[in-house]
N, C-alpha and C. Protein backbone atom coordinates (compact mmCIF):
# COMPACT_ATOMS: atom_id res chain seq x y z
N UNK A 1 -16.39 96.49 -29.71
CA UNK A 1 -16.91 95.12 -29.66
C UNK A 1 -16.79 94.52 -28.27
N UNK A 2 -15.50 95.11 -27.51
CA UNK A 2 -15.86 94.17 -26.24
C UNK A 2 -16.65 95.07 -25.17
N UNK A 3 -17.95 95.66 -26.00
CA UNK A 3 -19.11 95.85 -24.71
C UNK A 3 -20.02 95.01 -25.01
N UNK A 4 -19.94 93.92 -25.07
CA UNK A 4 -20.87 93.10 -25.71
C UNK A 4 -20.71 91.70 -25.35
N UNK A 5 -21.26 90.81 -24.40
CA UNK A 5 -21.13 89.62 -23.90
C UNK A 5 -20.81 88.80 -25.29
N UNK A 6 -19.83 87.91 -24.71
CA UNK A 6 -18.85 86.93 -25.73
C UNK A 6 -19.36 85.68 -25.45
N UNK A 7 -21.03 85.56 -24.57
CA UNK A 7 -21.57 84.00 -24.47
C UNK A 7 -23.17 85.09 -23.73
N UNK A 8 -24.13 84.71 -24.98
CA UNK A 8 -25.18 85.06 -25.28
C UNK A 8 -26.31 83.75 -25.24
N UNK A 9 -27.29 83.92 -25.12
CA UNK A 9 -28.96 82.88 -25.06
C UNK A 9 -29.09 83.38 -26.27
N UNK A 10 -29.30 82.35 -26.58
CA UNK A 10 -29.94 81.97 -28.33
C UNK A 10 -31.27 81.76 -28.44
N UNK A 11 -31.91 82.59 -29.66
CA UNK A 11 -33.19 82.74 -29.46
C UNK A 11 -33.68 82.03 -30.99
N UNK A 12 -33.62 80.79 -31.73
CA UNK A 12 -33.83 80.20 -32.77
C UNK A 12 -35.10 80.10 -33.75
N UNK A 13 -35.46 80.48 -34.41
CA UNK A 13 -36.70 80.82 -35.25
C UNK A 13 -36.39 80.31 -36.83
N UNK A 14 -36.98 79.85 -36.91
CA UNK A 14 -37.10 79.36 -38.41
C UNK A 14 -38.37 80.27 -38.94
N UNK A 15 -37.54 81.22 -39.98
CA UNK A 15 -38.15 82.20 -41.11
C UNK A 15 -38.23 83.40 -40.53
N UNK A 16 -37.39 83.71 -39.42
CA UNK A 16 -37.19 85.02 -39.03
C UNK A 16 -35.30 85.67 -39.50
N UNK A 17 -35.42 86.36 -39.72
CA UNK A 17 -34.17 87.20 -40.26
C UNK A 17 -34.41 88.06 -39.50
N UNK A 18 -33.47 88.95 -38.75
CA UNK A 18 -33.45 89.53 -38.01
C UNK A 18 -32.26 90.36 -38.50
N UNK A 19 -32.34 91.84 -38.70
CA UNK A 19 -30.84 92.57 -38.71
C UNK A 19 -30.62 93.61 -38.21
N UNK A 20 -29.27 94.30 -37.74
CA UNK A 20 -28.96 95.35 -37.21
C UNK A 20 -29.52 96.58 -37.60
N UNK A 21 -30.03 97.38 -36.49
CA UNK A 21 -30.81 98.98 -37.18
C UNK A 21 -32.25 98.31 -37.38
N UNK A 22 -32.67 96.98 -36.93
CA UNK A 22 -34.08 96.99 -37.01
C UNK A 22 -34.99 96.65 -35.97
N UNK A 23 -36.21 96.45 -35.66
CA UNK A 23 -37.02 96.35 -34.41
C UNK A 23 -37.61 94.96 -34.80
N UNK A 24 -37.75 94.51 -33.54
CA UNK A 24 -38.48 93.07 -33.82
C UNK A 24 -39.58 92.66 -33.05
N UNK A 25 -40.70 92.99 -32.77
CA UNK A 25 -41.65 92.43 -31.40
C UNK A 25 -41.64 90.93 -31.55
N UNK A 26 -41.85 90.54 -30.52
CA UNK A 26 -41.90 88.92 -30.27
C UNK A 26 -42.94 88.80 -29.47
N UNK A 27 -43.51 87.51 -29.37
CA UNK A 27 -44.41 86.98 -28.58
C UNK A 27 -44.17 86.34 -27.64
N UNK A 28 -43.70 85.56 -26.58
CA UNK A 28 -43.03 84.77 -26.23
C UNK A 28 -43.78 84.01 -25.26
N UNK A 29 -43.97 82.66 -25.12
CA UNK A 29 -45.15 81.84 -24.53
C UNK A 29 -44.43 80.73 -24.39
N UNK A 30 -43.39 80.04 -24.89
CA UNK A 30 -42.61 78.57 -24.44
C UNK A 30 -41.77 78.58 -23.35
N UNK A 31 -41.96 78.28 -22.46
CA UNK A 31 -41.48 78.23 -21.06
C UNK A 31 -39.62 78.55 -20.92
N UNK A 32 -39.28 77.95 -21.98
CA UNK A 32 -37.72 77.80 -22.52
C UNK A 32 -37.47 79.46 -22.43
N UNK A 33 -38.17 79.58 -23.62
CA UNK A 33 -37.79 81.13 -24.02
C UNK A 33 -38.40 82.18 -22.86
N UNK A 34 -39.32 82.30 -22.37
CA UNK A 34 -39.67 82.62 -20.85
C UNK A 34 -38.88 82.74 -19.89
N UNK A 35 -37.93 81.99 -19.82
CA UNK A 35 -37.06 82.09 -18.91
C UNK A 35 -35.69 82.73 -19.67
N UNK A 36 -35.37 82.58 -20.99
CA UNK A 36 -34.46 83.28 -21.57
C UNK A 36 -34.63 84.27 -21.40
N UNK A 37 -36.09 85.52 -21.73
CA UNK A 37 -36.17 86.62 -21.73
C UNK A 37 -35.85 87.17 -20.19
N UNK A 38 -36.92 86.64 -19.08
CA UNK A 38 -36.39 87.16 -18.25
C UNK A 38 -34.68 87.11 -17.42
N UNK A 39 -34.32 86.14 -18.11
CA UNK A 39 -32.51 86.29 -17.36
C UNK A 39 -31.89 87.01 -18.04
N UNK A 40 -32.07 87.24 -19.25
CA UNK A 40 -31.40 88.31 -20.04
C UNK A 40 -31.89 90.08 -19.86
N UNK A 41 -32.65 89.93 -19.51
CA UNK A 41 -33.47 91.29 -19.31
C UNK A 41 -33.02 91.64 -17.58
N UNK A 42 -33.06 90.64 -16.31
CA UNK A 42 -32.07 90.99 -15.55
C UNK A 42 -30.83 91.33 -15.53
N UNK A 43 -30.03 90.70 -16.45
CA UNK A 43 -29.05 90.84 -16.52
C UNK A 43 -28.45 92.12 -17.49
N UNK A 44 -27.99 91.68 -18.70
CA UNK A 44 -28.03 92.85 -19.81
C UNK A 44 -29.01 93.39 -20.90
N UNK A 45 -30.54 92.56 -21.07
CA UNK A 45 -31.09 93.25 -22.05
C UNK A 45 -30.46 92.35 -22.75
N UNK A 46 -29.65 92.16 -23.12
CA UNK A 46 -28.90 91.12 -24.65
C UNK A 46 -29.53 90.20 -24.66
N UNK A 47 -29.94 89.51 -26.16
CA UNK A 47 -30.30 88.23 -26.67
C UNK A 47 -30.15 87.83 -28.19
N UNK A 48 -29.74 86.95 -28.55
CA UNK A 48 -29.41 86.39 -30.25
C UNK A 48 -30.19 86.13 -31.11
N UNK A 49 -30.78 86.37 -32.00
CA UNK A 49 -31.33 86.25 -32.61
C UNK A 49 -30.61 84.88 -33.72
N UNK A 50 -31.30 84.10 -33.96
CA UNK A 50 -30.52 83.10 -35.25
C UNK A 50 -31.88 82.11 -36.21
N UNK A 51 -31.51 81.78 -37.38
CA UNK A 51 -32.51 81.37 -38.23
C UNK A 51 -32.25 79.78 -37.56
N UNK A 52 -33.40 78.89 -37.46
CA UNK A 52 -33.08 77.41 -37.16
C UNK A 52 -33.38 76.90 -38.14
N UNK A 53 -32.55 75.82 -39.18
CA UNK A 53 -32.47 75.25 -40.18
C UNK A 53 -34.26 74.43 -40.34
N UNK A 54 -34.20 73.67 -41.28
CA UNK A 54 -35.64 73.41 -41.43
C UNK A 54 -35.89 72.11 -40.69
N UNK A 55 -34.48 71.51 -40.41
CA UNK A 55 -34.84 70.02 -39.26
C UNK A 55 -34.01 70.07 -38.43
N UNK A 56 -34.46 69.41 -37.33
CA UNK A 56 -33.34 69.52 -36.48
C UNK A 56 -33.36 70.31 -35.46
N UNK A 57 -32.28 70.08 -34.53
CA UNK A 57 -31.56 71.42 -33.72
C UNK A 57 -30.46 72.39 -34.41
N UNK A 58 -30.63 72.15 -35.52
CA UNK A 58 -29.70 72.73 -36.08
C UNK A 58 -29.89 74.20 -36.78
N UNK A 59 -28.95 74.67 -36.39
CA UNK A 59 -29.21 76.64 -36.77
C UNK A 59 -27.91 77.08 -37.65
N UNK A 60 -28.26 78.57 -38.24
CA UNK A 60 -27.22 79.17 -39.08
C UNK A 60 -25.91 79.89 -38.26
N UNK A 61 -24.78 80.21 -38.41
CA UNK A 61 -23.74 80.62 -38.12
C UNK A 61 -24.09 81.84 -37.91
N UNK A 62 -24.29 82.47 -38.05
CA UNK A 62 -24.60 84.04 -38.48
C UNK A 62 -26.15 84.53 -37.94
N UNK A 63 -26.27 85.27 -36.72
CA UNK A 63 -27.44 85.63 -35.98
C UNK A 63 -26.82 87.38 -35.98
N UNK A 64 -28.27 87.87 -35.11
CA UNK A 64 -28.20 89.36 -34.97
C UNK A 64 -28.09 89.04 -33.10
N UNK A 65 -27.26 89.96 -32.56
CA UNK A 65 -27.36 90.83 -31.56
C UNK A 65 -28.46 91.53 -31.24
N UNK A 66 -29.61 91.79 -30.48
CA UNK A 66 -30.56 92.24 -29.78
C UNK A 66 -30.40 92.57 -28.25
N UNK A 67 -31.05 93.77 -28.32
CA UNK A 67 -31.47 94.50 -26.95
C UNK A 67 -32.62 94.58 -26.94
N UNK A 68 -33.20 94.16 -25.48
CA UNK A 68 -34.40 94.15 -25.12
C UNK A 68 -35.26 95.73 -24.62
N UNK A 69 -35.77 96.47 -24.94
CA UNK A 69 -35.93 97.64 -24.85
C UNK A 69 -37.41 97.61 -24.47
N UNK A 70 -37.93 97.00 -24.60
CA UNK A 70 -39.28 97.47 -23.78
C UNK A 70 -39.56 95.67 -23.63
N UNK A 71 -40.27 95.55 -22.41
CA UNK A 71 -40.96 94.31 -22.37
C UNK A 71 -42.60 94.72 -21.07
N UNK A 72 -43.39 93.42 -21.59
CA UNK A 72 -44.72 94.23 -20.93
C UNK A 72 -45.07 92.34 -20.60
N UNK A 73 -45.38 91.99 -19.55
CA UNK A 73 -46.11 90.99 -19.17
C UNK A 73 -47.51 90.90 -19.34
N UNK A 74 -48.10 89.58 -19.68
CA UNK A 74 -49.11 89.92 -19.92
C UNK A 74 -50.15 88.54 -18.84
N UNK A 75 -51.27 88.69 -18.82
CA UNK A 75 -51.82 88.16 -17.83
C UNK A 75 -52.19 86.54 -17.95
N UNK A 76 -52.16 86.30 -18.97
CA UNK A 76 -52.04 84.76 -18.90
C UNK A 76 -50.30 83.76 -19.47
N UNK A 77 -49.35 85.16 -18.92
CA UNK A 77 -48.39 84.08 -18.58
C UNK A 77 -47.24 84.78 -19.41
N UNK A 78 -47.59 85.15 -20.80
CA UNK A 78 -46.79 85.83 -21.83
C UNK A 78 -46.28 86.87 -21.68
N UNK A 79 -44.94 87.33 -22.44
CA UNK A 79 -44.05 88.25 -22.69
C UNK A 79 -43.92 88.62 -23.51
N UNK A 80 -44.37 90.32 -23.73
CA UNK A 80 -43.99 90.88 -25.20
C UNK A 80 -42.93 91.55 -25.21
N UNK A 81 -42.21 91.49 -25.82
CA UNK A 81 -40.94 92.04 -25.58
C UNK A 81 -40.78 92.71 -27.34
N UNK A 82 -39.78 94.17 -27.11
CA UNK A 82 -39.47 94.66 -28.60
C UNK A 82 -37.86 94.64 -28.62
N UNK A 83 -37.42 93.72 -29.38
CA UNK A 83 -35.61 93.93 -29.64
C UNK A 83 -35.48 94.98 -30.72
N UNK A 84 -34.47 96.04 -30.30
CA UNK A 84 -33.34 96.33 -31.34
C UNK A 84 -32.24 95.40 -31.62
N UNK A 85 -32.14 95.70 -32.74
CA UNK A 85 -31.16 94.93 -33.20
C UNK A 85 -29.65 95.46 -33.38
N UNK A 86 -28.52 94.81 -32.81
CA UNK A 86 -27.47 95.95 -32.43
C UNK A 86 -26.09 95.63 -33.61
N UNK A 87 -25.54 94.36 -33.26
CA UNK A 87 -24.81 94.08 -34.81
C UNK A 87 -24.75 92.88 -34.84
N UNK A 88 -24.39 92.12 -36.08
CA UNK A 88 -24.41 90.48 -36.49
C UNK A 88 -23.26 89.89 -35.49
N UNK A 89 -23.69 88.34 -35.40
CA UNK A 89 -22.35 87.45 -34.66
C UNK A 89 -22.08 86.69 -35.50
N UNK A 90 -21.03 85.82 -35.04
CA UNK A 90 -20.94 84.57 -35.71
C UNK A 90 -20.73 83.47 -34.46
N UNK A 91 -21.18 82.69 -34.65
CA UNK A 91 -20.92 81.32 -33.61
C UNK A 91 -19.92 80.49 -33.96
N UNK A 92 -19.13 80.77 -32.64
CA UNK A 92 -17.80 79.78 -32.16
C UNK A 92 -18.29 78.23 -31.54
N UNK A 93 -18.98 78.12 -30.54
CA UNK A 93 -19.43 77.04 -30.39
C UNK A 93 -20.37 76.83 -28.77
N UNK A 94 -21.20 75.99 -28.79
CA UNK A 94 -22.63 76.17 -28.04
C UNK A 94 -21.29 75.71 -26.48
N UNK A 95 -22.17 76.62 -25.25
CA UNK A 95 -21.54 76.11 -24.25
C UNK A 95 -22.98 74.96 -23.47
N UNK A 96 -22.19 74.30 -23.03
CA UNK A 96 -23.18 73.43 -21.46
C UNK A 96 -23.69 74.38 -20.76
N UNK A 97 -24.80 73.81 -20.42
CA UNK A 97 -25.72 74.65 -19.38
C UNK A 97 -26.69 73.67 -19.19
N UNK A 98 -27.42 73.98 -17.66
CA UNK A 98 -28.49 73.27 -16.95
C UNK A 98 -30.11 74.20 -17.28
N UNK A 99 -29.92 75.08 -18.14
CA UNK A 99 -31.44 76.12 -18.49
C UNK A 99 -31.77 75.36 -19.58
N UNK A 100 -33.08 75.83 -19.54
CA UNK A 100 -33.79 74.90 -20.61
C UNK A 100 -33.44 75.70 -21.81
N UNK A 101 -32.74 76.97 -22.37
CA UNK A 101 -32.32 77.78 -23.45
C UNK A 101 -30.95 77.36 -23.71
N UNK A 102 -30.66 77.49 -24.99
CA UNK A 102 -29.20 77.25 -25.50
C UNK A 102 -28.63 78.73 -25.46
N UNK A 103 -27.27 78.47 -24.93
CA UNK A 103 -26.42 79.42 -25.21
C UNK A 103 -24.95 79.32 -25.86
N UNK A 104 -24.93 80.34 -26.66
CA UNK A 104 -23.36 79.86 -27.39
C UNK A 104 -22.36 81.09 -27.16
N UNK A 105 -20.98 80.57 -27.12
CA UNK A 105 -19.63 81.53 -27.48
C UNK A 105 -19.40 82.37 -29.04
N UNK A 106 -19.66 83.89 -29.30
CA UNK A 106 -20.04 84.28 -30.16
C UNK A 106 -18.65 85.24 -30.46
N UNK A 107 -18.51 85.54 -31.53
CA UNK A 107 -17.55 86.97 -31.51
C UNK A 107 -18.22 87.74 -32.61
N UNK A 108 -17.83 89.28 -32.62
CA UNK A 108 -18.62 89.93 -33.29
C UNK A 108 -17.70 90.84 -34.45
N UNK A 109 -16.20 90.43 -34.61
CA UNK A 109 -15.30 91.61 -35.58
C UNK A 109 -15.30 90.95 -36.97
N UNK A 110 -16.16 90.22 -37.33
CA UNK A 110 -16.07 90.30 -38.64
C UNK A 110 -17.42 91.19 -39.17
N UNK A 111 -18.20 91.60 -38.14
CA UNK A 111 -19.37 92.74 -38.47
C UNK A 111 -18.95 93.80 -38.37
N UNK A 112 -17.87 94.28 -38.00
CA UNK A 112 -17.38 95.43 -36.97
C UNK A 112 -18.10 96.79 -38.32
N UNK A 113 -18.69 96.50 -38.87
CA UNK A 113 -18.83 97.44 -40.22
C UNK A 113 -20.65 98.20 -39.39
N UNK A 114 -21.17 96.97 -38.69
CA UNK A 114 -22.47 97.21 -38.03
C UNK A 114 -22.69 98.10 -37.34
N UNK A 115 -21.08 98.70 -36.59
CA UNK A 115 -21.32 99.51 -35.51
C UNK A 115 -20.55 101.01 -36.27
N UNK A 116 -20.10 101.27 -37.22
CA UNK A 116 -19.24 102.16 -37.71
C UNK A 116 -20.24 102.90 -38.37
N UNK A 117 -20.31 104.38 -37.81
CA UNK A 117 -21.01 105.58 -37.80
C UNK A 117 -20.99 106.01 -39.46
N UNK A 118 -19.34 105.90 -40.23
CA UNK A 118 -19.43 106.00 -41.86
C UNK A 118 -20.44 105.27 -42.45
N UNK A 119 -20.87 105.78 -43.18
CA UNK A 119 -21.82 104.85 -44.04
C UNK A 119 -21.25 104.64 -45.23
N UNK A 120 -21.43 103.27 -45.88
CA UNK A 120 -20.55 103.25 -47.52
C UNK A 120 -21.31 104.26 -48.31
N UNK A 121 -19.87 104.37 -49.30
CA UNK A 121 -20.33 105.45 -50.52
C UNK A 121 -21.09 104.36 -51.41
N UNK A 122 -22.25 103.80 -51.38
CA UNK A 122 -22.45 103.21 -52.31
C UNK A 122 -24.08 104.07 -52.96
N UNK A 123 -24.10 103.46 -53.70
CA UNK A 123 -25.28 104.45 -54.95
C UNK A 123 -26.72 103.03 -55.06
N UNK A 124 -27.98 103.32 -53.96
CA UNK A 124 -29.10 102.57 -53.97
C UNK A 124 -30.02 103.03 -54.93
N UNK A 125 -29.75 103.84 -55.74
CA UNK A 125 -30.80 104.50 -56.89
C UNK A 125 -31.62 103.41 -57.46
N UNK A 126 -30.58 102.40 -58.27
CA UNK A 126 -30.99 101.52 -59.14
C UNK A 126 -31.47 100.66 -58.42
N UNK A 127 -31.11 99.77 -57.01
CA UNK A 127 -31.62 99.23 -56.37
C UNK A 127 -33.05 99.75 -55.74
N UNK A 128 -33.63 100.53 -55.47
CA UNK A 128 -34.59 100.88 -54.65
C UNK A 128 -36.40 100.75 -55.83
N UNK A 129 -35.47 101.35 -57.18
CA UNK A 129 -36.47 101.29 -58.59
C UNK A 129 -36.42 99.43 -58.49
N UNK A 130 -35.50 98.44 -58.65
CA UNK A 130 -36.03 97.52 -59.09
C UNK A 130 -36.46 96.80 -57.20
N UNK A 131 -36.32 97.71 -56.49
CA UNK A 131 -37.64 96.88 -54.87
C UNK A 131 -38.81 97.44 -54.96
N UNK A 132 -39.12 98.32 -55.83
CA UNK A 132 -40.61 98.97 -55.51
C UNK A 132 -41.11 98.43 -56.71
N UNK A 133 -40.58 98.02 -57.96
CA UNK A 133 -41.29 97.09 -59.35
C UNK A 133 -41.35 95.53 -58.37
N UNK A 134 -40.60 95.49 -57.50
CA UNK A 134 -40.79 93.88 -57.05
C UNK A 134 -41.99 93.96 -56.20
N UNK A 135 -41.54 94.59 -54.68
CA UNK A 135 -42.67 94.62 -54.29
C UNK A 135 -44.19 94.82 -54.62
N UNK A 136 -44.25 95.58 -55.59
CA UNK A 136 -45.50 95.77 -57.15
C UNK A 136 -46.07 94.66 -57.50
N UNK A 137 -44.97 93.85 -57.74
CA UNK A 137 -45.42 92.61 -58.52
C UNK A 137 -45.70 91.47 -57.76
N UNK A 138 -44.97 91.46 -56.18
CA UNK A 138 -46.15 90.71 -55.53
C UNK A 138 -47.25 91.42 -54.46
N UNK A 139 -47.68 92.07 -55.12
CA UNK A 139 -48.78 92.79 -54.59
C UNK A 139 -48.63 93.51 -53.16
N UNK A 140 -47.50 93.86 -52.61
CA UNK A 140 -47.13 94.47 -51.40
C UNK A 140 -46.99 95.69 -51.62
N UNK A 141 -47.47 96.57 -50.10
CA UNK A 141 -47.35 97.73 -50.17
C UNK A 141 -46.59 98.18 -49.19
N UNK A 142 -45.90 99.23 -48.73
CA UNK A 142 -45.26 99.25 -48.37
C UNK A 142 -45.00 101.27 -48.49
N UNK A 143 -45.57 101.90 -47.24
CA UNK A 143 -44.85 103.43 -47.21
C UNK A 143 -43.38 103.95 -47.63
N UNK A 144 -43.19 104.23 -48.77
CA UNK A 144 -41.80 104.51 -49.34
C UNK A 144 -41.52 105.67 -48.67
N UNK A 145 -42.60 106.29 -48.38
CA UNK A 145 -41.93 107.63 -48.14
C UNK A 145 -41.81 107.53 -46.76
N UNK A 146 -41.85 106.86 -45.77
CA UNK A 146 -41.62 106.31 -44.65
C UNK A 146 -39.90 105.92 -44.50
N UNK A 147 -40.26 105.34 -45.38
CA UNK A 147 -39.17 104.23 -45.67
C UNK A 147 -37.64 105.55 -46.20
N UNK A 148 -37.75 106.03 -47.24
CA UNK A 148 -36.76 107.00 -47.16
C UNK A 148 -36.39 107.59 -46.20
N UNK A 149 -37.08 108.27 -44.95
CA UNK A 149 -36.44 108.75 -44.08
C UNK A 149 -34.79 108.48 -43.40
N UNK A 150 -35.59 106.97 -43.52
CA UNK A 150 -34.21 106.00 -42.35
C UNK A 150 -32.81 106.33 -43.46
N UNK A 151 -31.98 106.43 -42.79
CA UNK A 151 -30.46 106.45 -43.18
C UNK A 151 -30.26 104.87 -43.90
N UNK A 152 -29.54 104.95 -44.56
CA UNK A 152 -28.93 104.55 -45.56
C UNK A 152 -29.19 102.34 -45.58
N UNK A 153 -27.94 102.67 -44.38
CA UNK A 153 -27.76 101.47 -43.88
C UNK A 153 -29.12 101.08 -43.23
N UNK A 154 -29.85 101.34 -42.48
CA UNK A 154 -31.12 100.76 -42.05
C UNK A 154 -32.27 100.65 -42.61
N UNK A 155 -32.50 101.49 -44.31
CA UNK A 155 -33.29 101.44 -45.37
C UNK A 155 -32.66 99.88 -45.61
N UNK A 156 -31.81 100.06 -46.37
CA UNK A 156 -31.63 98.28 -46.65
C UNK A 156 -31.86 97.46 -45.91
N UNK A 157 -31.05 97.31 -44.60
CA UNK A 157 -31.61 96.26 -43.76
C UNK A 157 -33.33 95.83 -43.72
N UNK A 158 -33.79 96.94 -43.52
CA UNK A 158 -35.37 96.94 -43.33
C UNK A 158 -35.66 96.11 -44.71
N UNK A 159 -35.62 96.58 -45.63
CA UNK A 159 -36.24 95.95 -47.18
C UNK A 159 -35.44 94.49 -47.37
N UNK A 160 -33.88 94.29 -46.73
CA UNK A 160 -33.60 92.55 -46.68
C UNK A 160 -34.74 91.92 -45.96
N UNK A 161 -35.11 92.44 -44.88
CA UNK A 161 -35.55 91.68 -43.55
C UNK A 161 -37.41 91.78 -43.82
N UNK A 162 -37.88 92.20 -44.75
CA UNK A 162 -38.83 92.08 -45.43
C UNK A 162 -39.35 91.75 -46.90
N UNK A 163 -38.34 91.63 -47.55
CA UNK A 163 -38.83 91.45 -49.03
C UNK A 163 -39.14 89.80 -49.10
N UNK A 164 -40.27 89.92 -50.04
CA UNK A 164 -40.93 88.64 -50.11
C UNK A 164 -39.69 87.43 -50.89
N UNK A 165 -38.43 87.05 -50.11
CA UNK A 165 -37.61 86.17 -50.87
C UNK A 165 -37.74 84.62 -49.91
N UNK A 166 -36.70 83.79 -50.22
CA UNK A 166 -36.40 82.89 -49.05
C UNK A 166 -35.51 82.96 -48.29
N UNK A 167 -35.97 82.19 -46.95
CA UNK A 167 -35.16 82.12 -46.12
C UNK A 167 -34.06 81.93 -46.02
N UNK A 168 -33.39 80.70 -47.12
CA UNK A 168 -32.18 80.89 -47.53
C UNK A 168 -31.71 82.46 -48.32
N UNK A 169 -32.35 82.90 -48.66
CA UNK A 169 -31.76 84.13 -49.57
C UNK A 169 -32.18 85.32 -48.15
N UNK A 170 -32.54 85.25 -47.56
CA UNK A 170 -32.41 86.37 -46.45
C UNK A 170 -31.47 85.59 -45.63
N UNK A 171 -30.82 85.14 -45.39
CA UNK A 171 -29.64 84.51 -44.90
C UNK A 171 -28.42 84.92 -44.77
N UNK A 172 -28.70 84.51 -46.81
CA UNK A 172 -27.47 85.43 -47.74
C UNK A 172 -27.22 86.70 -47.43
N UNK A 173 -28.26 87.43 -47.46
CA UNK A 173 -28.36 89.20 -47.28
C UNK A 173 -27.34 89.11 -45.51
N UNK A 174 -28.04 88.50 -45.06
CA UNK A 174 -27.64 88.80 -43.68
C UNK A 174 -26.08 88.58 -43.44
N UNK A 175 -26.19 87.43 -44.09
CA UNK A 175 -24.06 87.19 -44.23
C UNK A 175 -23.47 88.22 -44.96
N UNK A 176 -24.11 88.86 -45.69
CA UNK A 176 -23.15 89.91 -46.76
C UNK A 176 -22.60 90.75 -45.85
N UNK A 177 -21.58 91.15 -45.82
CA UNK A 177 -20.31 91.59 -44.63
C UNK A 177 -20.60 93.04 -44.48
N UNK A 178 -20.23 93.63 -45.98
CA UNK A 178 -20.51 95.09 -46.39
C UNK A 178 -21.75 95.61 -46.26
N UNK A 179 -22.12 97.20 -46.59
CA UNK A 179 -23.11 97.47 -46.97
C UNK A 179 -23.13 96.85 -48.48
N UNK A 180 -22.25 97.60 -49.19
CA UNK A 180 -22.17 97.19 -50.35
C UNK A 180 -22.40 95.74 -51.36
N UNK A 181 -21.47 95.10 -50.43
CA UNK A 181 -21.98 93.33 -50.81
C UNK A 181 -23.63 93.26 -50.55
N UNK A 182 -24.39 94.00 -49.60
CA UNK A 182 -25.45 93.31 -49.50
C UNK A 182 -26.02 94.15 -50.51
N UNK A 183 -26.24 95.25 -50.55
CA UNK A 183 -26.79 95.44 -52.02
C UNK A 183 -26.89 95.23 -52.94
N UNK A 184 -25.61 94.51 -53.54
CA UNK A 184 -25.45 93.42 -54.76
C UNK A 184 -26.04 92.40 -54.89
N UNK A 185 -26.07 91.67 -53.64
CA UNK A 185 -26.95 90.58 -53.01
C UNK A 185 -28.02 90.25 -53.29
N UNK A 186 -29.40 91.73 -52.69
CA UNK A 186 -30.43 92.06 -52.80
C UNK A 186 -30.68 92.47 -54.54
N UNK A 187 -29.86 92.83 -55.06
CA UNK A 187 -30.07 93.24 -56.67
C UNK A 187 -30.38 91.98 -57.04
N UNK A 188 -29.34 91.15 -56.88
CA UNK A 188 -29.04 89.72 -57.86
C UNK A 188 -30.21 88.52 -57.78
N UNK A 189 -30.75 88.82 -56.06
CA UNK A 189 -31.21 87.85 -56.18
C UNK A 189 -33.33 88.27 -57.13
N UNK A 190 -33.18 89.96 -56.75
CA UNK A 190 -34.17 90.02 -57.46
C UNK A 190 -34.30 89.83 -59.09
N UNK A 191 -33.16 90.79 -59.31
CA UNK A 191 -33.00 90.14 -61.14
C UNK A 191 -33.13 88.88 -60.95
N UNK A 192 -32.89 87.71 -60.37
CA UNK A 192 -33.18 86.53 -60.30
C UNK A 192 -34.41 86.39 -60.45
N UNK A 193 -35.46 86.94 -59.79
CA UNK A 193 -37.05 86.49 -59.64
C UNK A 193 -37.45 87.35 -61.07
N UNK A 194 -37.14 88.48 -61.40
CA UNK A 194 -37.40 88.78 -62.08
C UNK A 194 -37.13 88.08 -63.87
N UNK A 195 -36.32 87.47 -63.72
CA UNK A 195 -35.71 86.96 -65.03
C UNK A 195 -37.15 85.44 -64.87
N UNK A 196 -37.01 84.72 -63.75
CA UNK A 196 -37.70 83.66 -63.77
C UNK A 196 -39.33 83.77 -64.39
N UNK A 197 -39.92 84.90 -63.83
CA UNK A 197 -41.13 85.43 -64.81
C UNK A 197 -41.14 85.81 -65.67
N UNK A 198 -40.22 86.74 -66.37
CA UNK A 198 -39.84 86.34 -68.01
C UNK A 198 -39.78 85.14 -68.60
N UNK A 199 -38.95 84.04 -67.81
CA UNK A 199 -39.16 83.19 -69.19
C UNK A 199 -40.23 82.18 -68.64
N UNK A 200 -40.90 82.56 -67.55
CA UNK A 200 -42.01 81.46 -67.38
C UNK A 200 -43.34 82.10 -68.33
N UNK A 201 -43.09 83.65 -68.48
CA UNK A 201 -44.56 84.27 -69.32
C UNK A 201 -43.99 83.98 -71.01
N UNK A 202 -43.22 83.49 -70.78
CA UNK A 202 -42.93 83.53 -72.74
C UNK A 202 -43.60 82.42 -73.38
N UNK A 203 -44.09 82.76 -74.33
CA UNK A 203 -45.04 81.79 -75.49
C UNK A 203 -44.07 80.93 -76.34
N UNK A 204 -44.40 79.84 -76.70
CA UNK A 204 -43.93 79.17 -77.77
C UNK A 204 -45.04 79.48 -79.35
N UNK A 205 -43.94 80.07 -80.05
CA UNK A 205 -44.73 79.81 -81.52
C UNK A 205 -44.52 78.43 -82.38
């Protein structure tokens, strides 16, 4: 954990989830963030990823770690840039600065599970049957057999950081500490959607 700057540029998006083991292209065109990318990309490549609440300046505790791995300028001004995503933070508290980007004091050992090569013994059988009846049912498609390739831990991440839920509930996923917790997570909240169309299709006699 300590190869990893302990005061990071915050990159705030409302309805982006972002998680470790995944790729993210961005667009980037607001002068703010323009200048975030390029000082971070001089410097280490590092940048934060975090959800911004629905008003406000106000954002979630819990962001992803990103490396900047490819970036391409483009001719009327823009930056495309592709992050990996490396492991979750949590925010200690925003420092002062004169840049037009926020930056905060972050630590990263309550993820320390993000960077650990073991993968949990946990069993996605049952989980993976009720993401492909979900995804089914809202009409998404999605290469499974693509999708199996990836190892364990980055199959899930990928299907949190895409399944048609809310932003609050990809949140949740993202706070779940474990592999394991987040799989429970991702179960519960689909039996959730799933139970809600049951009793919204039921008839009265």
């Amino acid at each position: 954990m300590n190869l990893f700057p302990k005061q990071i540029p915050i990159f705030p998006l409302s309805g982006v989830i972002y998680f470790p083991k995944t790729n993210l292209p961005l667009n980037i065109f607001e002068q703010r963030y323009l200048d975030l990318v390029n000082d971070s990309f001089r410097k280490d490549k590092f940048m934060g990823m975090i959800q911004a609440k629905r008003t406000g300046q106000e954002i979630y505790n819990v962001g992803c770690l990103g490396k900047i791995n490819d970036l391409q300028k483009s001719e009327d001004g823009r930056i495309l840039i592709n992050l990996t995503g490396i492991t979750r933070f949590e925010i200690i508290e925003e420092q002062t600065n004169k840049k037009l980007y926020r930056e905060f004091k972050v630590e990263y050992k309550k993820f320390s599970s993000d960077l650990d090569p073991t993968i949990d013994d946990v069993n996605i059988v049952s989980l993976m049957e009720k993401v492909k009846n979900f995804f089914k049912r809202n009409g998404l498609l999605l290469n499974w057999k693509e999708l199996e390739k990836l190892e364990k831990t980055q199959r899930i991440n990928t299907l949190a950081m895409i399944s048609p839920v809310t932003n609050e509930e990809k949140q949740k996923l993202l706070e779940s500490v474990s592999l394991k917790e987040k799989v429970k997570t991702l179960e519960d909240i689909i039996d959730f959607y799933f139970h809600e169309v049951n009793f919204k299709s039921r008839t009265i006699q």
